[in-house]
C-alpha atoms as a PDB file:
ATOM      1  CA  UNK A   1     -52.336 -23.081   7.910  1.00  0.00           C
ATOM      2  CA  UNK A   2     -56.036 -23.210   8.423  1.00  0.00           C
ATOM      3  CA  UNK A   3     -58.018 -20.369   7.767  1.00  0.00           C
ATOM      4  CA  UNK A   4     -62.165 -20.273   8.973  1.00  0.00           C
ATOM      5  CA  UNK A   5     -64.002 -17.396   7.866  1.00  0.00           C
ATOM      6  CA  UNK A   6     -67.353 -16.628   9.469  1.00  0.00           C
ATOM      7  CA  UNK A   7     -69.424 -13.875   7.966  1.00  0.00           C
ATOM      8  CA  UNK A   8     -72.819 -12.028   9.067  1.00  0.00           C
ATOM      9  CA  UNK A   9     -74.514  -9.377  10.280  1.00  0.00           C
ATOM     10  CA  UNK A  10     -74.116  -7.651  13.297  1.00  0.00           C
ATOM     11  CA  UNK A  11     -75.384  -9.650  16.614  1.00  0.00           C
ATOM     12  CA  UNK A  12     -75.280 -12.883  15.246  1.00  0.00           C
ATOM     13  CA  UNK A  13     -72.832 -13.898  17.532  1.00  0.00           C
ATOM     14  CA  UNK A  14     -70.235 -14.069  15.334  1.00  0.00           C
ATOM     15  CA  UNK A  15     -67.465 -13.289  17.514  1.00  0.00           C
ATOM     16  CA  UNK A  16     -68.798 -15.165  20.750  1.00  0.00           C
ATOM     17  CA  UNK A  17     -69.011 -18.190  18.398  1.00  0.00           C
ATOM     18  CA  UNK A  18     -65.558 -17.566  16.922  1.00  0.00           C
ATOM     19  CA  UNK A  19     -64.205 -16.690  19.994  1.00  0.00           C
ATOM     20  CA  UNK A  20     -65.216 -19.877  21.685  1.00  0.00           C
ATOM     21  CA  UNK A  21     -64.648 -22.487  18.965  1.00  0.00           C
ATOM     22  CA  UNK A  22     -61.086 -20.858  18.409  1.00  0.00           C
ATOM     23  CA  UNK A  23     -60.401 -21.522  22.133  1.00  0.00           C
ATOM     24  CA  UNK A  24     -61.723 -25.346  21.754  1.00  0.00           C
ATOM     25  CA  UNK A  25     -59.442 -26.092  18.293  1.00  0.00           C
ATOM     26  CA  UNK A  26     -56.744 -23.925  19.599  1.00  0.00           C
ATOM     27  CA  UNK A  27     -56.770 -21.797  16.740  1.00  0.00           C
ATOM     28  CA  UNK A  28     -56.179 -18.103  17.067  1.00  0.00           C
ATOM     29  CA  UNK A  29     -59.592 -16.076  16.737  1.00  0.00           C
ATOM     30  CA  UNK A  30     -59.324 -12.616  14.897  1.00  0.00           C
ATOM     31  CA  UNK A  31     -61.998 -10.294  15.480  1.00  0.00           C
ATOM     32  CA  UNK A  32     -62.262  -7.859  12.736  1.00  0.00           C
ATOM     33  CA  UNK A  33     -65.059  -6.190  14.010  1.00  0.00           C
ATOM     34  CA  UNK A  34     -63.066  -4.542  17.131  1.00  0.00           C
ATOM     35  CA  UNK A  35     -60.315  -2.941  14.589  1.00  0.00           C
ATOM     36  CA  UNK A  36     -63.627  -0.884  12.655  1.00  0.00           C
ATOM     37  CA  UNK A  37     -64.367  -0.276  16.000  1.00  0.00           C
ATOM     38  CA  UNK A  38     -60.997   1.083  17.061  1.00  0.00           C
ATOM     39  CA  UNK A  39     -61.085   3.178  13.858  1.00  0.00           C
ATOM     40  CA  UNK A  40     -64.091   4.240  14.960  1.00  0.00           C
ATOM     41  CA  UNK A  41     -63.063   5.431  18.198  1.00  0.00           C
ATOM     42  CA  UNK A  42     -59.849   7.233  16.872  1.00  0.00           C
ATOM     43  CA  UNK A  43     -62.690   9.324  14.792  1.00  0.00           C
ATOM     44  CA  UNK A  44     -65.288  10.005  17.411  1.00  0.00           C
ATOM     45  CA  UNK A  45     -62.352  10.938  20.028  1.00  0.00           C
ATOM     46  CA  UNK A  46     -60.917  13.247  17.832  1.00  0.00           C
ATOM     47  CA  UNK A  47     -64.177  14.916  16.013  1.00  0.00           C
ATOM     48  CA  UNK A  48     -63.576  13.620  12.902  1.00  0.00           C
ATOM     49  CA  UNK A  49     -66.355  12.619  10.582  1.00  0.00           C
ATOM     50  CA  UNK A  50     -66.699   9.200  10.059  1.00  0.00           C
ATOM     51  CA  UNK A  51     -68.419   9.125   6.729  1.00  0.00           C
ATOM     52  CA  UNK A  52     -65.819  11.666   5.252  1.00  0.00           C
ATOM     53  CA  UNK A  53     -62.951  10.106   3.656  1.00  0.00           C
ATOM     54  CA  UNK A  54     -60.952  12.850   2.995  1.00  0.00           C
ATOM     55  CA  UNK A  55     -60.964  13.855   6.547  1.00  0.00           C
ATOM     56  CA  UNK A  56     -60.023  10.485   8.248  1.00  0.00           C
ATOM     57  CA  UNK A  57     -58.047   9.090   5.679  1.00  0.00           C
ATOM     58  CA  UNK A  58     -54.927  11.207   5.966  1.00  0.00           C
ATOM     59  CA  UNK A  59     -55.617  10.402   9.310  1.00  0.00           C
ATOM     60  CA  UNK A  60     -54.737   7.312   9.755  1.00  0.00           C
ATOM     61  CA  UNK A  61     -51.029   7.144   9.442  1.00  0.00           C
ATOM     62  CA  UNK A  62     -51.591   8.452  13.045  1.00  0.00           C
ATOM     63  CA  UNK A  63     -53.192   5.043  13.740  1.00  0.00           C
ATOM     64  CA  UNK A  64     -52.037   1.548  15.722  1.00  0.00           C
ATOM     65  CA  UNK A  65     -54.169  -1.121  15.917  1.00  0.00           C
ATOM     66  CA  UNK A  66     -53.188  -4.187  17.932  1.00  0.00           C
ATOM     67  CA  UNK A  67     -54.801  -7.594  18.767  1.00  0.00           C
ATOM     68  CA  UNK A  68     -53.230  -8.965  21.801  1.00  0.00           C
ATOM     69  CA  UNK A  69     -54.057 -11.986  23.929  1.00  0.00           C
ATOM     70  CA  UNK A  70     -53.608 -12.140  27.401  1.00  0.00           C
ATOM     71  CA  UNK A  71     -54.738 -14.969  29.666  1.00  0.00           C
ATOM     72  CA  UNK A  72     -56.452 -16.185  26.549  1.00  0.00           C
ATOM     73  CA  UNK A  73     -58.178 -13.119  26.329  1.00  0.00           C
ATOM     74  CA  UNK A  74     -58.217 -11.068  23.441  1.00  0.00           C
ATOM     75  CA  UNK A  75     -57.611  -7.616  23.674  1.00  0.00           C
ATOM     76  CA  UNK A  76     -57.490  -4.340  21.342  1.00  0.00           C
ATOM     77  CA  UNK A  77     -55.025  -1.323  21.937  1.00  0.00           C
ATOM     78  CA  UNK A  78     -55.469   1.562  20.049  1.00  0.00           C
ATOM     79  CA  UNK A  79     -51.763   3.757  19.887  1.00  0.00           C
ATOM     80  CA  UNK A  80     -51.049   1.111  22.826  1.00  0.00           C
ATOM     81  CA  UNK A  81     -54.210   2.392  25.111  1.00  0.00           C
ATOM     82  CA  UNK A  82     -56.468  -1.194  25.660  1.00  0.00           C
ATOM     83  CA  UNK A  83     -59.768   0.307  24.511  1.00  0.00           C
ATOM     84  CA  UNK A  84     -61.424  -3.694  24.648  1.00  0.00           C
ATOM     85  CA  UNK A  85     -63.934  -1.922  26.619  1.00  0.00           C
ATOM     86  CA  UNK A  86     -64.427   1.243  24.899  1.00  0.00           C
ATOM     87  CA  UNK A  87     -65.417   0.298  21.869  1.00  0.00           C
ATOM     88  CA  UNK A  88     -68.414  -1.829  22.437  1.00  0.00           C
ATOM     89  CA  UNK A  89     -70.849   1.128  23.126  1.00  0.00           C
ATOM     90  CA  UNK A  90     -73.677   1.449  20.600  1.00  0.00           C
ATOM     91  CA  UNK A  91     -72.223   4.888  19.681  1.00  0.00           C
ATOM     92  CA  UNK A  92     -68.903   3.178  18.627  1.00  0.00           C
ATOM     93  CA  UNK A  93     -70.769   0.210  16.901  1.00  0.00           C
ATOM     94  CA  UNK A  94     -72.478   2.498  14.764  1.00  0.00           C
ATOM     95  CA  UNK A  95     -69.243   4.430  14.007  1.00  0.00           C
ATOM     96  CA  UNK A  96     -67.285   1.276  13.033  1.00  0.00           C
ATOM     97  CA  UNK A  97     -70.270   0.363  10.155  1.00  0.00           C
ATOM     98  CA  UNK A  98     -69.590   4.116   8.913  1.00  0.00           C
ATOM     99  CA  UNK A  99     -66.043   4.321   8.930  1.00  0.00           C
ATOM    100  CA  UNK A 100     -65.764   0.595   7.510  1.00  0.00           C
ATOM    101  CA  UNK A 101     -67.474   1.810   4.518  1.00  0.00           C
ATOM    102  CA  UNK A 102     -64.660   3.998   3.413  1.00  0.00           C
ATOM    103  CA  UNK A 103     -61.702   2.606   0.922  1.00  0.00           C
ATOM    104  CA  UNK A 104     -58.845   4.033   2.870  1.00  0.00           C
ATOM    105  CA  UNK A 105     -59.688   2.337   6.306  1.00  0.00           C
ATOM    106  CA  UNK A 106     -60.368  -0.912   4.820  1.00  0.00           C
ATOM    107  CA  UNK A 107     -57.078  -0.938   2.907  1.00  0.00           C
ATOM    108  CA  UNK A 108     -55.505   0.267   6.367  1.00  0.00           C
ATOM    109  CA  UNK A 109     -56.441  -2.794   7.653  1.00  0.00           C
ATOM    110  CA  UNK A 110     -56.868  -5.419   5.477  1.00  0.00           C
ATOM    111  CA  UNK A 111     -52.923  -6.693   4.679  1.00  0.00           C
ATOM    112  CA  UNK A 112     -53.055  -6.656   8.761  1.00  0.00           C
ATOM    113  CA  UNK A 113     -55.526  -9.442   8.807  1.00  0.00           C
ATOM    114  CA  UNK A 114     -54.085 -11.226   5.838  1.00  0.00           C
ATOM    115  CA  UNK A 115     -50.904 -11.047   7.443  1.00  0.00           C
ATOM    116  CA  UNK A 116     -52.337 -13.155  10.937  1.00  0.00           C
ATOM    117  CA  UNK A 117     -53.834 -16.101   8.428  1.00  0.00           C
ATOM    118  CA  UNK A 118     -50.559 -16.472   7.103  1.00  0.00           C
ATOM    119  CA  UNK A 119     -48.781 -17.135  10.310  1.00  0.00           C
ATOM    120  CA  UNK A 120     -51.303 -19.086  12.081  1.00  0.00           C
ATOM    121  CA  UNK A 121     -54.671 -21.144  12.087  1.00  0.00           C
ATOM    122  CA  UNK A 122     -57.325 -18.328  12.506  1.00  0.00           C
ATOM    123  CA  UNK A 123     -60.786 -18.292  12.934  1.00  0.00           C
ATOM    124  CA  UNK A 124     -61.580 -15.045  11.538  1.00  0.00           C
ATOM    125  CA  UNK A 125     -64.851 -13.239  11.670  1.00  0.00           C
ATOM    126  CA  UNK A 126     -66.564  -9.814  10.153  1.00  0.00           C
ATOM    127  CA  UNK A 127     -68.659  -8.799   6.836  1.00  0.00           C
ATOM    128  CA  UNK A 128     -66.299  -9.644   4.154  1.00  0.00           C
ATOM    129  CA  UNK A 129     -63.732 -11.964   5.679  1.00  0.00           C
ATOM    130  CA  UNK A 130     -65.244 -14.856   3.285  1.00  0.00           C
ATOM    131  CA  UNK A 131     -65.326 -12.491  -0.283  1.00  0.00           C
ATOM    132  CA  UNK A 132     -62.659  -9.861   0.088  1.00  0.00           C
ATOM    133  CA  UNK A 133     -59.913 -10.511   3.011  1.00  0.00           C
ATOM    134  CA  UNK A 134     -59.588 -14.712   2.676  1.00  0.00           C
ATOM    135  CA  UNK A 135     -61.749 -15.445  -0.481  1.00  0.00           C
ATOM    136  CA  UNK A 136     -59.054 -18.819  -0.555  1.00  0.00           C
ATOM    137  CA  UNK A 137     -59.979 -19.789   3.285  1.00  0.00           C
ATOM    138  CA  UNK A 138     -60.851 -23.974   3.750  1.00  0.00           C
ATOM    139  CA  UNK A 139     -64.270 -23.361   5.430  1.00  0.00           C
ATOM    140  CA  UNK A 140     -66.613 -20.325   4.388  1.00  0.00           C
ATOM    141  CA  UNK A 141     -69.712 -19.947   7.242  1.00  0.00           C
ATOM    142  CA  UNK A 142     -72.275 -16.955   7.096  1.00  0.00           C
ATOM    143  CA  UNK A 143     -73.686 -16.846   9.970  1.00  0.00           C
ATOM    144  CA  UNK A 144     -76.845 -14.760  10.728  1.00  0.00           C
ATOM    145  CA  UNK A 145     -80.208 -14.628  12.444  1.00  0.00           C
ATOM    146  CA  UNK A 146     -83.433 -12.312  12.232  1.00  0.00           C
ATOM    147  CA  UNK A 147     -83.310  -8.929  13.540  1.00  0.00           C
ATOM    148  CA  UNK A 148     -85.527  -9.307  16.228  1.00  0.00           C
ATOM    149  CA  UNK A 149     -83.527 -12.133  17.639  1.00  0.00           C
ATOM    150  CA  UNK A 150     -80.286 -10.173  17.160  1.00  0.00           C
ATOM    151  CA  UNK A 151     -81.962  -6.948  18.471  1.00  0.00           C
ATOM    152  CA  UNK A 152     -82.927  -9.300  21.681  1.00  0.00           C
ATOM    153  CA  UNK A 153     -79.314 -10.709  22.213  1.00  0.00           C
ATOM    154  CA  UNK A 154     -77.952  -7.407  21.829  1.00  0.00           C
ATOM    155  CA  UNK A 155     -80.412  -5.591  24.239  1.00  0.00           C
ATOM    156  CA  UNK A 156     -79.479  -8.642  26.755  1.00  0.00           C
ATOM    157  CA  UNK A 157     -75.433  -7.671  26.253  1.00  0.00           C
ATOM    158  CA  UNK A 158     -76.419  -4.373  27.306  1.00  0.00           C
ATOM    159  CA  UNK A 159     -78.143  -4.761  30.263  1.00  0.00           C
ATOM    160  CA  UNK A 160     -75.785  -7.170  31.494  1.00  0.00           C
ATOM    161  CA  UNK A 161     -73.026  -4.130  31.446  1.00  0.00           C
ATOM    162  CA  UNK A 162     -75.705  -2.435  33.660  1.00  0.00           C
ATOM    163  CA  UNK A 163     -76.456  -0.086  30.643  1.00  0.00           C
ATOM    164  CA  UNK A 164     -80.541   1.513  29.901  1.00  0.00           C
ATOM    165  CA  UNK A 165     -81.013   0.273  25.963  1.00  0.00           C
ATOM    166  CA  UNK A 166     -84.710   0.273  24.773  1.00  0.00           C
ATOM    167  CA  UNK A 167     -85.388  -2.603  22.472  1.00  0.00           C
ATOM    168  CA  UNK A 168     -86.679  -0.542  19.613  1.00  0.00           C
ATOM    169  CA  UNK A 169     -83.900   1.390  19.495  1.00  0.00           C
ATOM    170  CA  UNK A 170     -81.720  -1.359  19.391  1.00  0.00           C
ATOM    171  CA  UNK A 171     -83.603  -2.857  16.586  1.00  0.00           C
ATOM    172  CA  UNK A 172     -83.752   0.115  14.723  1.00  0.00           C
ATOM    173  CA  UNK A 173     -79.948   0.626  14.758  1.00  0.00           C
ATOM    174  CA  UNK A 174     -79.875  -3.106  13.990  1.00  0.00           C
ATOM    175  CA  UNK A 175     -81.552  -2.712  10.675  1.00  0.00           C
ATOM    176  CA  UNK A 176     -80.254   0.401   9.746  1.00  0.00           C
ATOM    177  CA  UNK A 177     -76.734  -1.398  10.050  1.00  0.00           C
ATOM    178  CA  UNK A 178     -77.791  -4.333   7.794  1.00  0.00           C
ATOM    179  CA  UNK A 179     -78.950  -1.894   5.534  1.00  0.00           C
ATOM    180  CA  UNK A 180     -75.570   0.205   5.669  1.00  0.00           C
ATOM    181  CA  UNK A 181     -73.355  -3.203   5.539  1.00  0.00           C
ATOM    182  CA  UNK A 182     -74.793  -4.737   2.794  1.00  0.00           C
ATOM    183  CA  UNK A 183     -75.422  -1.862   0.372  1.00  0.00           C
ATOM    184  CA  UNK A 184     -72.037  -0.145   0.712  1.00  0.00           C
ATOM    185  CA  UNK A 185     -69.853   0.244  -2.224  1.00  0.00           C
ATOM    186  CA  UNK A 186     -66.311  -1.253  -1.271  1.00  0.00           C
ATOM    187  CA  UNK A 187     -66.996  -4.742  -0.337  1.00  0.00           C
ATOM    188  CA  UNK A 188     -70.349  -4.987   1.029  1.00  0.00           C
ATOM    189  CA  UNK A 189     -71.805  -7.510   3.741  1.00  0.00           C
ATOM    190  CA  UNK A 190     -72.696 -10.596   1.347  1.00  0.00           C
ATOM    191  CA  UNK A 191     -72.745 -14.547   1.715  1.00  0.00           C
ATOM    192  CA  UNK A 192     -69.607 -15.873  -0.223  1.00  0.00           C
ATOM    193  CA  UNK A 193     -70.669 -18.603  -2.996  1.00  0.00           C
ATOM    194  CA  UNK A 194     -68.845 -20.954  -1.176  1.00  0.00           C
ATOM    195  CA  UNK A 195     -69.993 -20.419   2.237  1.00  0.00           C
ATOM    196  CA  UNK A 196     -72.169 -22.759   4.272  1.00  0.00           C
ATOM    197  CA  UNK A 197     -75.312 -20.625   5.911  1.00  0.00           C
ATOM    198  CA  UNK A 198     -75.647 -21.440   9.675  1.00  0.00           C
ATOM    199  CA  UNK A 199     -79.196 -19.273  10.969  1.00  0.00           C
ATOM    200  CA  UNK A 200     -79.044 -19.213  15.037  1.00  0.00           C
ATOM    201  CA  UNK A 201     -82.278 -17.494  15.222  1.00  0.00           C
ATOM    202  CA  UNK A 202     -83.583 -20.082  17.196  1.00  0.00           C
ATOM    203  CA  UNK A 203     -80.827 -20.732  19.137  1.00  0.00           C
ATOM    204  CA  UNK A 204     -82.079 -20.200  22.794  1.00  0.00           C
ATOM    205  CA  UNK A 205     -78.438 -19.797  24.024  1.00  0.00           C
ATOM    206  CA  UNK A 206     -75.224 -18.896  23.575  1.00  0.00           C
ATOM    207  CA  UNK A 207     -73.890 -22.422  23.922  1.00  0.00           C
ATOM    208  CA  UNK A 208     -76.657 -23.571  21.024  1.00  0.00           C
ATOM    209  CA  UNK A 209     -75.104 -21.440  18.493  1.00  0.00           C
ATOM    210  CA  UNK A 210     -71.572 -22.778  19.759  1.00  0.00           C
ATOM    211  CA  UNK A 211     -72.121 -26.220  19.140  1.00  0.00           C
ATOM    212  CA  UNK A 212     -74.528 -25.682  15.867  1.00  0.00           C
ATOM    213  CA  UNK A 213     -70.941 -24.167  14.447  1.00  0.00           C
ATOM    214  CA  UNK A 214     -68.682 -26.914  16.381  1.00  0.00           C
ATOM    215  CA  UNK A 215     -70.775 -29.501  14.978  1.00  0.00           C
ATOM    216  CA  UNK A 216     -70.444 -28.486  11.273  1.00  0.00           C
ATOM    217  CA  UNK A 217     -66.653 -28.237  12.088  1.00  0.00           C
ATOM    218  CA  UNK A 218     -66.714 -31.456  12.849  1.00  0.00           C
ATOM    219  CA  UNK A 219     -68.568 -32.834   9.923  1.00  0.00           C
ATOM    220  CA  UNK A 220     -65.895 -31.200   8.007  1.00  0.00           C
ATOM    221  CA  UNK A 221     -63.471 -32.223   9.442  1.00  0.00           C
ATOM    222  CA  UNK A 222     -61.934 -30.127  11.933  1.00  0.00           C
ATOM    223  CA  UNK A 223     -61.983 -30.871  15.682  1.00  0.00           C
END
């Protein structure tokens, strides 16, 4: 099997990248982000802080998480309820950095991912997919891009879903995220040694960051 590991911070169009170039190699895409952000939800549905480990942990043995693709289409269910919607608020985004900081939820999840790169050729993004979950995977990418061009994408997402964001506000959470990922204890939001660094910010669309991934596939390669 095949195993792609894409890495960055958040709004660097990780999973749209993923997402698309899995689709064109016809490799399953895993997006690691949406089971945080599932966790996350669990939490903020049922008042439970997500920066307290000894109140979520326990927890979890409440929890199922579930990738599922239909018509192509990947979709989350959360104790079989498809929350693929639900989760992408800011409120949830915010949650899933929190709660992905704690030991318990990342061990939760992590022999879940494992367990898909075994089976099948996966393009798998998140923070640590390239240092902790497949440090052994054939092509390492961290992919990123300045705030202010991830604050603009993400502001654009947004508004296209016909919700009011304010661009400051979305920058501010932007950096404050960074600043969470990378300076957590367990397993913190890092480039791997090994990993090629692909910057998007000037990539005017969607489709530019696509093929600026494709095309390094291709020079290694694959596709």
């Amino acid at each position: 099997m095949t195993a792609i590991a894409i890495d960055g911070p958040a709004g660097a169009g990780k999973s749209t990248v993923a997402r698309n170039v899995a689709k064109e190699l016809g490799f399953i895409y895993v997006d690691t982000g949406a089971l945080y952000r599932a966790i996350g939800l669990f939490a903020a549905c049922g008042g439970i802080d997500v920066t307290d480990e000894a109140a979520l942990g326990p927890r979890l043995s409440e929890v199922a998480v579930e990738l599922r693709y239909q018509a192509g289409e990947q979709r989350i269910l959360l104790n079989g309820e498809d929350v693929s919607e639900a989760i992408r608020s800011p409120e949830i985004s915010l949650a899933a950095s929190q709660v992905s900081a704690l030991g318990s939820v990342r061990a939760f999840l992590l022999q879940l991912q494992r367990d898909m790169a075994e089976r099948c050729n996966v393009i798998m993004d998140g923070r640590d997919i390239g240092t902790v979950v497949l440090p052994d995977a054939q092509i390492k990418i961290y992919l990123t891009a300045s705030p202010e061009a991830r604050a603009r994408r993400r502001c654009d997402e947004y508004l296209a879903k016909g919700e009011k964001v304010q661009y400051n506000k979305v920058l501010e959470d932007m950096r404050q995220r960074d600043h969470d990922d990378s300076h957590r204890e367990i397993a913190p939001l890092r480039q791997a040694e090994d990993a090629v660094l692909l910057d998007t910010s000037d990539c005017a669309t969607v489709q530019q960051s696509i093929a600026l991934v494709r095309d390094f596939l291709r020079k290694r390669g694959i596709g």
